[in-house]
C-alpha atoms as a PDB file:
ATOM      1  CA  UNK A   1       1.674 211.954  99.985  1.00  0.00           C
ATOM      2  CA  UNK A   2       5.279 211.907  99.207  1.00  0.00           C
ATOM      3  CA  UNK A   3       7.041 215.077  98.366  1.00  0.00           C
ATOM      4  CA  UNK A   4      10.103 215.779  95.791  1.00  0.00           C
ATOM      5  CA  UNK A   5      11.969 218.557  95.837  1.00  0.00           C
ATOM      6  CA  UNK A   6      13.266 219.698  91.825  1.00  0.00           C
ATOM      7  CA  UNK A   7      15.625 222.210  90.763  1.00  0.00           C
ATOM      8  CA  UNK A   8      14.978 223.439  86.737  1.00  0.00           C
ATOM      9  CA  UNK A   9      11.649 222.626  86.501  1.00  0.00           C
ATOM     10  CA  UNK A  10      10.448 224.904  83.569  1.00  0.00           C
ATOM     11  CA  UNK A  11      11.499 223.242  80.701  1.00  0.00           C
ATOM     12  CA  UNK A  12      13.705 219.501  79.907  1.00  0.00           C
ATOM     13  CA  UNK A  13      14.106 216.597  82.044  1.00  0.00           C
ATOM     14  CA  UNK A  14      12.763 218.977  85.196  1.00  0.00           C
ATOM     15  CA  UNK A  15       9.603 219.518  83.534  1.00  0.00           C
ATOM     16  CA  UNK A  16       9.067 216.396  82.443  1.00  0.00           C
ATOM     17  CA  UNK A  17       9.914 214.984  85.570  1.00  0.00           C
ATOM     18  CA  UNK A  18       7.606 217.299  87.454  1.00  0.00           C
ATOM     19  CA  UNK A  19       4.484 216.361  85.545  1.00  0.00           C
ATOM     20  CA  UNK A  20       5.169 212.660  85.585  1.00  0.00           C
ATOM     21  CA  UNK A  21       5.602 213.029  89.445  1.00  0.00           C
ATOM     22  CA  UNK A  22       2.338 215.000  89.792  1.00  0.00           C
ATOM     23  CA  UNK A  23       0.377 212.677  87.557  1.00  0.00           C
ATOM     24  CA  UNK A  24       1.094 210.112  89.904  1.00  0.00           C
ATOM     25  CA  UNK A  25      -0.096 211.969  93.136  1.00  0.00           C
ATOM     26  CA  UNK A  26       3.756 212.871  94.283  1.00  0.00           C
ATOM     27  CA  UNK A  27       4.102 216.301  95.764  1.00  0.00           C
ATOM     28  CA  UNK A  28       6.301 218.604  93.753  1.00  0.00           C
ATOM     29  CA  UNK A  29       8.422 221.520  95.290  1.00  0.00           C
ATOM     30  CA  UNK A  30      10.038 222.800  91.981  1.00  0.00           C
ATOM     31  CA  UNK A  31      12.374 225.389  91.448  1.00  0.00           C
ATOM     32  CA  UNK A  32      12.031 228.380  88.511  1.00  0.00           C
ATOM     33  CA  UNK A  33      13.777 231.103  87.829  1.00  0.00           C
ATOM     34  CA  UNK A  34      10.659 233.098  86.737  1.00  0.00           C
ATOM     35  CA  UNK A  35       7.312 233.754  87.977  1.00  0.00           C
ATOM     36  CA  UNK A  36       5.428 233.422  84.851  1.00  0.00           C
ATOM     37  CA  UNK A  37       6.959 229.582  84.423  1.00  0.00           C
ATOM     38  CA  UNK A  38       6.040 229.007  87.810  1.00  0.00           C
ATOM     39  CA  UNK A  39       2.759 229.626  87.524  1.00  0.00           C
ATOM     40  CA  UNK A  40       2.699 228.388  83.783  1.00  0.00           C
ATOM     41  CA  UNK A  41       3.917 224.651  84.953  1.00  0.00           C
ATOM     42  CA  UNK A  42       1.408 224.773  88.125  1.00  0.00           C
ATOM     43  CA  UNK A  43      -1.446 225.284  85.623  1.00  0.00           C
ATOM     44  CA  UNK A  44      -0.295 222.144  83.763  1.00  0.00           C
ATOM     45  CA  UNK A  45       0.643 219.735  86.439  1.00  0.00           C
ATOM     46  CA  UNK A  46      -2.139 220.795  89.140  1.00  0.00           C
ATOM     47  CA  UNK A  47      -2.156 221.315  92.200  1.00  0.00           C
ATOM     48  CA  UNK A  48       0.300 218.654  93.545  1.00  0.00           C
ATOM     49  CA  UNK A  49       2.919 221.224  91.850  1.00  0.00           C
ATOM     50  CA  UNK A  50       3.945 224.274  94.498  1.00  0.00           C
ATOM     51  CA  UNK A  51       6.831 226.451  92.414  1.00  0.00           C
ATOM     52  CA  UNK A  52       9.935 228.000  94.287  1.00  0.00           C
ATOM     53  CA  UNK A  53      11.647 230.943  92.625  1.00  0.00           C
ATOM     54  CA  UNK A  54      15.098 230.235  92.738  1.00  0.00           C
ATOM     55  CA  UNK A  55      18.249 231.036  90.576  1.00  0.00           C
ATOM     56  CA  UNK A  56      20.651 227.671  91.618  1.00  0.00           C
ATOM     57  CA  UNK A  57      23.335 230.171  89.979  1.00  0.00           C
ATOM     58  CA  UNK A  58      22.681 232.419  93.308  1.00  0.00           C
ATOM     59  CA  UNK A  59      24.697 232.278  96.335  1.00  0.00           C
ATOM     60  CA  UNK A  60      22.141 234.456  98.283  1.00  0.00           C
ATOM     61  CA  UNK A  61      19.000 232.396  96.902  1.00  0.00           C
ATOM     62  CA  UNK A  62      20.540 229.378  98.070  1.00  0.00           C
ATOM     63  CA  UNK A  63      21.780 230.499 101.097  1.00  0.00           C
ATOM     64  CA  UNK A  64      17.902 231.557 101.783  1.00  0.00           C
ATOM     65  CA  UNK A  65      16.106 228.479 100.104  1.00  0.00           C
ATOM     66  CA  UNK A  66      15.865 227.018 104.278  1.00  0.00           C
ATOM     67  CA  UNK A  67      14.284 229.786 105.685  1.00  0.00           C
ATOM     68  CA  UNK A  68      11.511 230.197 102.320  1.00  0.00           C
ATOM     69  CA  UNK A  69      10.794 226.201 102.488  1.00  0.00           C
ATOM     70  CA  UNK A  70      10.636 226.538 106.060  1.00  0.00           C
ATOM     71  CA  UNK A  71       8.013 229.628 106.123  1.00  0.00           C
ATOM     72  CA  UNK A  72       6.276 228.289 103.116  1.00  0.00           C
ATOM     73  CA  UNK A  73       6.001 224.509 103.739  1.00  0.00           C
ATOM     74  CA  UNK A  74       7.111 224.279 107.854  1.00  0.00           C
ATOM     75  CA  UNK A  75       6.762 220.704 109.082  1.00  0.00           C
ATOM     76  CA  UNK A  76       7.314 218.721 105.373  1.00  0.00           C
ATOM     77  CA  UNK A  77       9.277 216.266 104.648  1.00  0.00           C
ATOM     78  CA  UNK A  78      11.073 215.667 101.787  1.00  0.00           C
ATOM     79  CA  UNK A  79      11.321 212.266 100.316  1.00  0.00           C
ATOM     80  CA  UNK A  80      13.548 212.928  97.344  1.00  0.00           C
ATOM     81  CA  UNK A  81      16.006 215.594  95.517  1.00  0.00           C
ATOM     82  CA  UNK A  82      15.904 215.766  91.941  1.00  0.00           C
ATOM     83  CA  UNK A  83      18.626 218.032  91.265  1.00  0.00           C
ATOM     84  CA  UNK A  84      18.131 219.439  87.574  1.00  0.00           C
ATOM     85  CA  UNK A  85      18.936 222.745  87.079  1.00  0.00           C
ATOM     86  CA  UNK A  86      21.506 224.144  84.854  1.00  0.00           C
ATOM     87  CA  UNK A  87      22.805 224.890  81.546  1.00  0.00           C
ATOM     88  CA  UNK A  88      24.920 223.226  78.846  1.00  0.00           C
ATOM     89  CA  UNK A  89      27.723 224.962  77.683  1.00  0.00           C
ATOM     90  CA  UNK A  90      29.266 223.769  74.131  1.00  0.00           C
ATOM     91  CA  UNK A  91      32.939 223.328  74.789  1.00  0.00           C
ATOM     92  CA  UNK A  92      35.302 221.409  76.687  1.00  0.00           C
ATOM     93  CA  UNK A  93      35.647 221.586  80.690  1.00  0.00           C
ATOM     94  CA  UNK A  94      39.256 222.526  80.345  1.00  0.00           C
ATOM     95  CA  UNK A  95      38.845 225.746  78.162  1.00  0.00           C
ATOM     96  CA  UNK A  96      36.003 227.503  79.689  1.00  0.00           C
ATOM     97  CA  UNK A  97      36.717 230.616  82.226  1.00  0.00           C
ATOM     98  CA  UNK A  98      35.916 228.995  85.804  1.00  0.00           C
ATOM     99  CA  UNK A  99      32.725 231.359  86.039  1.00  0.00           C
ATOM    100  CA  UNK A 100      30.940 230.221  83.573  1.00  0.00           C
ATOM    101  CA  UNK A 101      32.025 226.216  85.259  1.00  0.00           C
ATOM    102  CA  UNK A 102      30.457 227.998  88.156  1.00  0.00           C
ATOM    103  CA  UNK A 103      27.293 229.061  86.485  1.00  0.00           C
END
């Protein structure tokens, strides 16, 4: 079984990615920022769909993500990176403070 790894998958174009991926028999490692959409999106996609919390926005959760794949999945490989997560922000580049670039 192949496995794809997806940041953002609790609602938009991760979600919808997710399911179509699960539907046809790809393992999904997908990234949430909450428990409860987590479990709500492994309820719906089945259980090809294994949810990682993870804020993308974090330094320390992504300086971690190794070591938690590692302990929870040791020995997978990845076939693919699907990476989704983020957050639209209505204004142009050039105007907006650098953090919220960052974030």
């Amino acid at each position: 079984m192949k496995t794809i790894f997806i940041t953002g998958v609790s609602t938009g174009i991760g979600y919808a990615a997710a399911r179509e991926l699960c539907a046809n028999g790809y393992r999904v490692l997908g990234t949430v920022r909450k428990g409860n959409d987590g479990r709500r999106v492994e309820s719906e996609c089945g259980g090809n769909f294994h949810p990682i919390l993870l804020d993308v926005a974090s330094p320390a959760q992504i300086e971690k993500l190794p070591q938690t794949l590692n302990e929870q999945f040791a020995g997978l490989h990845l076939d693919g990176l699907i990476n989704n997560a983020g957050i639209a922000k209505a204004a142009p580049a050039q105007f907006q403070p650098m953090q919220d670039v960052r974030e």
